[in-house]
Protein backbone atom coordinates (compact mmCIF):
# COMPACT_ATOMS: atom_id res chain seq x y z
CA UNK A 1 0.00 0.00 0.00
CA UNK A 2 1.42 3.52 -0.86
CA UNK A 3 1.84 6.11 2.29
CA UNK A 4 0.06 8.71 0.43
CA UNK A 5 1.73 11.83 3.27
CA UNK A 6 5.57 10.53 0.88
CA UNK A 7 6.63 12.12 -2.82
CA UNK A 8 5.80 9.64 -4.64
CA UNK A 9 7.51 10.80 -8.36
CA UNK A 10 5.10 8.71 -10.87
CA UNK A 11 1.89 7.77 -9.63
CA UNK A 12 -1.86 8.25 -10.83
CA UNK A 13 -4.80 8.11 -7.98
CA UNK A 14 -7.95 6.41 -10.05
CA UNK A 15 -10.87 7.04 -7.68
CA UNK A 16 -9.42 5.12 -4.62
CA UNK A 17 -6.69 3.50 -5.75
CA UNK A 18 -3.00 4.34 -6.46
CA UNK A 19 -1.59 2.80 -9.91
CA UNK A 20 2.20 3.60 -10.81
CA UNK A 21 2.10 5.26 -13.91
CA UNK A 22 3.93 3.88 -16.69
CA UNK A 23 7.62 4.99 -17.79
CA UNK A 24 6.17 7.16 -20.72
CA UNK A 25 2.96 8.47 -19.15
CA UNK A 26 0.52 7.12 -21.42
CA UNK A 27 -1.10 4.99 -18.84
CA UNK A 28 -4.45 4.34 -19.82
CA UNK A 29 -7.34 3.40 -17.29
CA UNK A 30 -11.09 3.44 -18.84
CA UNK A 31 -13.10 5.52 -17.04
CA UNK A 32 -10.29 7.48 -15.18
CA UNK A 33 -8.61 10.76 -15.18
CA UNK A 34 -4.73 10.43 -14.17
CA UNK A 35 -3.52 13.14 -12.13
CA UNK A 36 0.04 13.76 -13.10
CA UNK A 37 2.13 16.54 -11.43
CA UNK A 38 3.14 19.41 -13.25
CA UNK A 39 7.14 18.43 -12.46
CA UNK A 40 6.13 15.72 -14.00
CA UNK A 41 4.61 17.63 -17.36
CA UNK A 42 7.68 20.19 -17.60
CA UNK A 43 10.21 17.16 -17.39
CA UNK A 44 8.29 15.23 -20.19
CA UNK A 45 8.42 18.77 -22.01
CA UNK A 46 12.35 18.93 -21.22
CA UNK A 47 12.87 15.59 -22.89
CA UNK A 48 11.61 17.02 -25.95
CA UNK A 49 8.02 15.17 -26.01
CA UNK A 50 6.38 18.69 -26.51
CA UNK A 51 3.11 17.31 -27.87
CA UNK A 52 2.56 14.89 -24.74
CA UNK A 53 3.63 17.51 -22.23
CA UNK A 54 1.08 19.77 -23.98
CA UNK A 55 -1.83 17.72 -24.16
CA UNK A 56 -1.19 16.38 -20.56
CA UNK A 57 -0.84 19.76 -19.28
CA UNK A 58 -4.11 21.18 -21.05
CA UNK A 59 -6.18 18.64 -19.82
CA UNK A 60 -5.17 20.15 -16.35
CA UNK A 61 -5.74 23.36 -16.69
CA UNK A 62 -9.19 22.53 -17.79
CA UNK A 63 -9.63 22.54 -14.03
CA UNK A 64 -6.63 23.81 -12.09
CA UNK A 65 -5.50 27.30 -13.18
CA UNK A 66 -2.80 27.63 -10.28
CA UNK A 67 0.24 29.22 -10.39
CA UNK A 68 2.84 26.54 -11.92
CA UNK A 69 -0.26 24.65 -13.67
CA UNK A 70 -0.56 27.98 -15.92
CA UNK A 71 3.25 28.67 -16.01
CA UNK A 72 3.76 25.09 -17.88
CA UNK A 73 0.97 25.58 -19.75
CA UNK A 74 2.16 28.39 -20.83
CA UNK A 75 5.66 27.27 -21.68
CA UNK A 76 4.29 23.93 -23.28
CA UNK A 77 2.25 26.37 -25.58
CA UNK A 78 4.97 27.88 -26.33
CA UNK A 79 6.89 24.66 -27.46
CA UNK A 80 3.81 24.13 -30.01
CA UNK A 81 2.98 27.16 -31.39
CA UNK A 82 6.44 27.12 -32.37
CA UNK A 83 6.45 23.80 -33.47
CA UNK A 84 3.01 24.46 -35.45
CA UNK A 85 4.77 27.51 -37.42
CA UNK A 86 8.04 25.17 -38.18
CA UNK A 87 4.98 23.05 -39.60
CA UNK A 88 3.17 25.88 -41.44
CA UNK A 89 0.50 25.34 -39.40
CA UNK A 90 0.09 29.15 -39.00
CA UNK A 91 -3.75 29.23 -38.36
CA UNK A 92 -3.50 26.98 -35.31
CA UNK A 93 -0.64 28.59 -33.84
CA UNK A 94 -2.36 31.99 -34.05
CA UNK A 95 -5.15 30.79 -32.29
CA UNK A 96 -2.46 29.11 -29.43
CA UNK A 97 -1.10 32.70 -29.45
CA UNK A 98 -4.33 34.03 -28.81
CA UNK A 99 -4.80 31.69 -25.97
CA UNK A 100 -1.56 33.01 -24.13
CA UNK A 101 -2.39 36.57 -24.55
CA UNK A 102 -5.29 35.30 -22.61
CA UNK A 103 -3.37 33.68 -19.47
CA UNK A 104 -1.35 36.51 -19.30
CA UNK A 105 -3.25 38.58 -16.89
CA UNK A 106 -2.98 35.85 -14.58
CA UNK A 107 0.93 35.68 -15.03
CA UNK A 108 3.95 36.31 -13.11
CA UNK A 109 4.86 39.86 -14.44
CA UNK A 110 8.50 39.55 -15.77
CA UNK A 111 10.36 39.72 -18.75
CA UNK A 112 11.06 36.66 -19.24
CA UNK A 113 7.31 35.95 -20.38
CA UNK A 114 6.92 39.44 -21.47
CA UNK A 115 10.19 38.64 -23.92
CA UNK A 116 8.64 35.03 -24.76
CA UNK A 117 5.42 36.82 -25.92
CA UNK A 118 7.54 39.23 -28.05
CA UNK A 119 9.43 36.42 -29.72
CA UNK A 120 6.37 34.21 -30.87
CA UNK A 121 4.57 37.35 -32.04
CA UNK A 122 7.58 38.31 -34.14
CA UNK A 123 7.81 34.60 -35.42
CA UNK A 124 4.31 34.37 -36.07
CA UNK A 125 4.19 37.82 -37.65
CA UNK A 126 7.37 36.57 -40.18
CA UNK A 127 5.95 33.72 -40.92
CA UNK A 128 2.00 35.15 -42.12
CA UNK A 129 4.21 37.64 -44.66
């Protein structure tokens, strides 16, 4: 039985029970929602699986907008709308732009975001010409 007051590192609670989540975080359970932690998201994001990171982390925000939840959703945004322009996928990665503008009230004001929003505009912006 896990001591749920420890860290565990990789581990998904599924209504009452605790299931170790598998090695690439694609466990699987019908009926479930895995909770992963958002160390967890912005390590997957580190290892260059932007697209997992990303679609883990948005399903989280759906209903936790706290303060790291929203800073690696913003920075996992940022991985694919920059990853949608290298694609020419300009429409959707105008609309992921769109979406930050939106979370940025709700930000930590400093320049590192504030220079991160000024960099995807401009790439956006050179890419629509």
């Amino acid at each position: 039985m896990f001591d749920l007051t420890k860290n565990h590192s990789k581990i998904c609670v599924c209504a009452i029970f605790v299931v170790p989540l598998s090695p690439n975080l694609k466990t699987k359970i019908e009926g479930t929602i895995h909770k992963v932690e958002v160390r967890e998201i912005f390590e997957l994001r580190k290892q260059g699986h932007v697209e997992e990171a990303y679609n883990l982390i948005r399903e989280r925000y759906k209903v936790h907008h706290g303060k790291y939840t929203t800073l690696c959703m913003f920075w996992c945004a940022s991985d694919v709308l920059q990853l949608r322009v290298e694609e020419g996928r300009t429409d959707e990665a105008h609309k992921i732009l769109l979406a930050m503008e939106r979370m940025l009230p709700s930000m930590p004001d400093d320049d590192v975001v504030g220079n991160q929003m000024q960099r995807l505009r401009a790439l956006l912006q050179e890419q629509t010409k």
